[in-house]
C-alpha atoms as a PDB file:
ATOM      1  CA  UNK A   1      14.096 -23.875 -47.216  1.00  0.00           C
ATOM      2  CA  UNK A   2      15.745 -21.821 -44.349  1.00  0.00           C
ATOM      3  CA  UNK A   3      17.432 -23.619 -41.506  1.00  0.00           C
ATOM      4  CA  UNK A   4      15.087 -21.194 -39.202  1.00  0.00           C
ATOM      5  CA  UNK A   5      12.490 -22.538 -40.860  1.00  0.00           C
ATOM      6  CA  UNK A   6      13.542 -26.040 -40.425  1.00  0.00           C
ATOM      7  CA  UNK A   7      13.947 -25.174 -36.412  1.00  0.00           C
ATOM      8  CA  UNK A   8      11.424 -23.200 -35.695  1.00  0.00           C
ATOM      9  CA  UNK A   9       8.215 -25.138 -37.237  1.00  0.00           C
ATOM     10  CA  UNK A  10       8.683 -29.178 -36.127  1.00  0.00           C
ATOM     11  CA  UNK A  11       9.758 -27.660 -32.728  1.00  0.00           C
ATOM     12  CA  UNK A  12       6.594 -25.910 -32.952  1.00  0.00           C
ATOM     13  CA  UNK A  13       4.586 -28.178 -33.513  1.00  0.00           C
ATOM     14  CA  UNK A  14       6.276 -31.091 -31.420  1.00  0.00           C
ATOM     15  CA  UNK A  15       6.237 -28.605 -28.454  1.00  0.00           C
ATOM     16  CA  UNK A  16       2.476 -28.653 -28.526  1.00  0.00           C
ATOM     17  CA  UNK A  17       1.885 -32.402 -28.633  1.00  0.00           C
ATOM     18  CA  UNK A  18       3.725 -32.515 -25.585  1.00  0.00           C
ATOM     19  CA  UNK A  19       2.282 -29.709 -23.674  1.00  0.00           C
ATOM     20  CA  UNK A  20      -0.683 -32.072 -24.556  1.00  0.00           C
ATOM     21  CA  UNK A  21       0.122 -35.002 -23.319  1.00  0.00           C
ATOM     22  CA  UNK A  22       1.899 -33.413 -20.659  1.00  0.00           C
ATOM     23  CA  UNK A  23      -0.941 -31.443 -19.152  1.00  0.00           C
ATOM     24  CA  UNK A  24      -3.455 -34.269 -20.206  1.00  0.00           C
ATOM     25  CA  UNK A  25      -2.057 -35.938 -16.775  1.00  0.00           C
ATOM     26  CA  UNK A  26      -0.612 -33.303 -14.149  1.00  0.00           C
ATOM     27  CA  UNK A  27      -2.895 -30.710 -13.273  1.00  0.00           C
ATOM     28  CA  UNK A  28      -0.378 -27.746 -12.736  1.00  0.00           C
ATOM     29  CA  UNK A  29      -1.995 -26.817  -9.543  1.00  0.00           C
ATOM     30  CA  UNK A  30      -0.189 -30.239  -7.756  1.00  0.00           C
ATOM     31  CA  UNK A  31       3.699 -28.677  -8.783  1.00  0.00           C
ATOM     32  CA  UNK A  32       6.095 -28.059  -6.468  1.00  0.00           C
ATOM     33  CA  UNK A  33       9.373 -26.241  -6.762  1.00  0.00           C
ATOM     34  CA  UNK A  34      12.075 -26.634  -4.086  1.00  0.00           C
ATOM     35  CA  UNK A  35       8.925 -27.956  -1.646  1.00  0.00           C
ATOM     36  CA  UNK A  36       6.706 -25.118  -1.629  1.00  0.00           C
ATOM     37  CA  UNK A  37       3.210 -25.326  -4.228  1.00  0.00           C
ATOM     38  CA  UNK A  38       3.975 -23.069  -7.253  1.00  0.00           C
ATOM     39  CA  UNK A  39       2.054 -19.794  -6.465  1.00  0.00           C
ATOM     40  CA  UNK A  40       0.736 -19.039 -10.429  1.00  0.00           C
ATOM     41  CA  UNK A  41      -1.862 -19.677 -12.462  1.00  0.00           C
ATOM     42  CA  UNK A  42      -2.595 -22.401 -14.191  1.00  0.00           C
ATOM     43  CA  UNK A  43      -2.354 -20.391 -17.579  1.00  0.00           C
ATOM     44  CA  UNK A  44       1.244 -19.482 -16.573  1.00  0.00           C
ATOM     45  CA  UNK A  45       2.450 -22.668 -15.990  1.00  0.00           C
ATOM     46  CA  UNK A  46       0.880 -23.752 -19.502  1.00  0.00           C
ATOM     47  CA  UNK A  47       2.656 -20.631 -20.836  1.00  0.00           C
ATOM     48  CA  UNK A  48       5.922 -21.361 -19.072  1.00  0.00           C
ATOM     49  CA  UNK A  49       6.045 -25.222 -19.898  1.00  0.00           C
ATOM     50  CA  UNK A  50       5.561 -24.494 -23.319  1.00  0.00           C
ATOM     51  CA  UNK A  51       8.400 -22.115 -24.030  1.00  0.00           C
ATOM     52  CA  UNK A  52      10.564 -24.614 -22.332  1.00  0.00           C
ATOM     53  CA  UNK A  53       9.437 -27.393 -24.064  1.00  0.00           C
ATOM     54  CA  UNK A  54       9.854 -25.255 -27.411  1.00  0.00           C
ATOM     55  CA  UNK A  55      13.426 -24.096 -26.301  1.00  0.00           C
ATOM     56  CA  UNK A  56      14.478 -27.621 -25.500  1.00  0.00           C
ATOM     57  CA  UNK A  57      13.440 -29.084 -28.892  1.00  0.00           C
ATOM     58  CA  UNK A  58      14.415 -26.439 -30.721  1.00  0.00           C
ATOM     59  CA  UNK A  59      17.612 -26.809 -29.312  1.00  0.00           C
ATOM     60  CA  UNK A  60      17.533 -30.358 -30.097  1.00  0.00           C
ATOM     61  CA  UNK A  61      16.426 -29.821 -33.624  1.00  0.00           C
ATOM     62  CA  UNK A  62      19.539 -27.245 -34.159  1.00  0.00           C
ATOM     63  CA  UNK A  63      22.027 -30.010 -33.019  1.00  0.00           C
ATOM     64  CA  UNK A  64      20.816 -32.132 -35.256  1.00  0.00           C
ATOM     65  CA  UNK A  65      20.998 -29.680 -38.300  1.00  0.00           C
ATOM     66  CA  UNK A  66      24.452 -28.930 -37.486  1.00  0.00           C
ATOM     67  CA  UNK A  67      25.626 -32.466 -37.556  1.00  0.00           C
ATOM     68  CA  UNK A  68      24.370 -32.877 -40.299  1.00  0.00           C
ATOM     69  CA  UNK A  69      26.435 -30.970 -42.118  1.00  0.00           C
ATOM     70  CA  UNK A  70      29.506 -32.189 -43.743  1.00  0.00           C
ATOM     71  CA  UNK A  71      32.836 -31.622 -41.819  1.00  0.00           C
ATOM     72  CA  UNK A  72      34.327 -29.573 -44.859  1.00  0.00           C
ATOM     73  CA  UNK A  73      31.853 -26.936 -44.264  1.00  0.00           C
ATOM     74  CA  UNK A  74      31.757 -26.990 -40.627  1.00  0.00           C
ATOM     75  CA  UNK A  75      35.511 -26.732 -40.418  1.00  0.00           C
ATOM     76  CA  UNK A  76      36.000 -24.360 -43.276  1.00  0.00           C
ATOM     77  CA  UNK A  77      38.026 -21.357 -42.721  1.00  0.00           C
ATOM     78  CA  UNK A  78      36.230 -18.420 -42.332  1.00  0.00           C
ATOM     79  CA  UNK A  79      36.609 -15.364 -44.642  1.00  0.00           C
END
């Protein structure tokens, strides 16, 4: 299977159980950022939150797939 693959989908799908659960309890329209009310819709903050949530376990899931790997191949020399 690719590694993008093995990245992209879980953190996919784990991205949108969370924007669930998230949302399921905050109602965008009650965020603040640096004191003022967030002037967007809710749809954009549901956009927004998502990507980060995606980019954050995505990242998370590309950690893990690197350590994963055996330190031969990590520190192999280059050709």
């Amino acid at each position: 299977m690719r590694p993008s693959l093995l990245l992209i989908w879980p953190s996919f799908l784990v991205a949108c159980v969370l924007e669930m659960l998230v949302f399921a309890v905050l109602d965008p329209h009650s965020l603040h950022w640096l004191g003022h009310p967030l002037e967007i819709s809710r749809q954009a903050v549901y956009t927004l939150a998502f990507f980060v949530f995606w980019g954050a376990i995505m990242t998370a899931c590309g950690l893990t797939l690197f350590l994963l790997k055996p330190a031969a191949e990590v520190n192999a020399p280059r050709d």
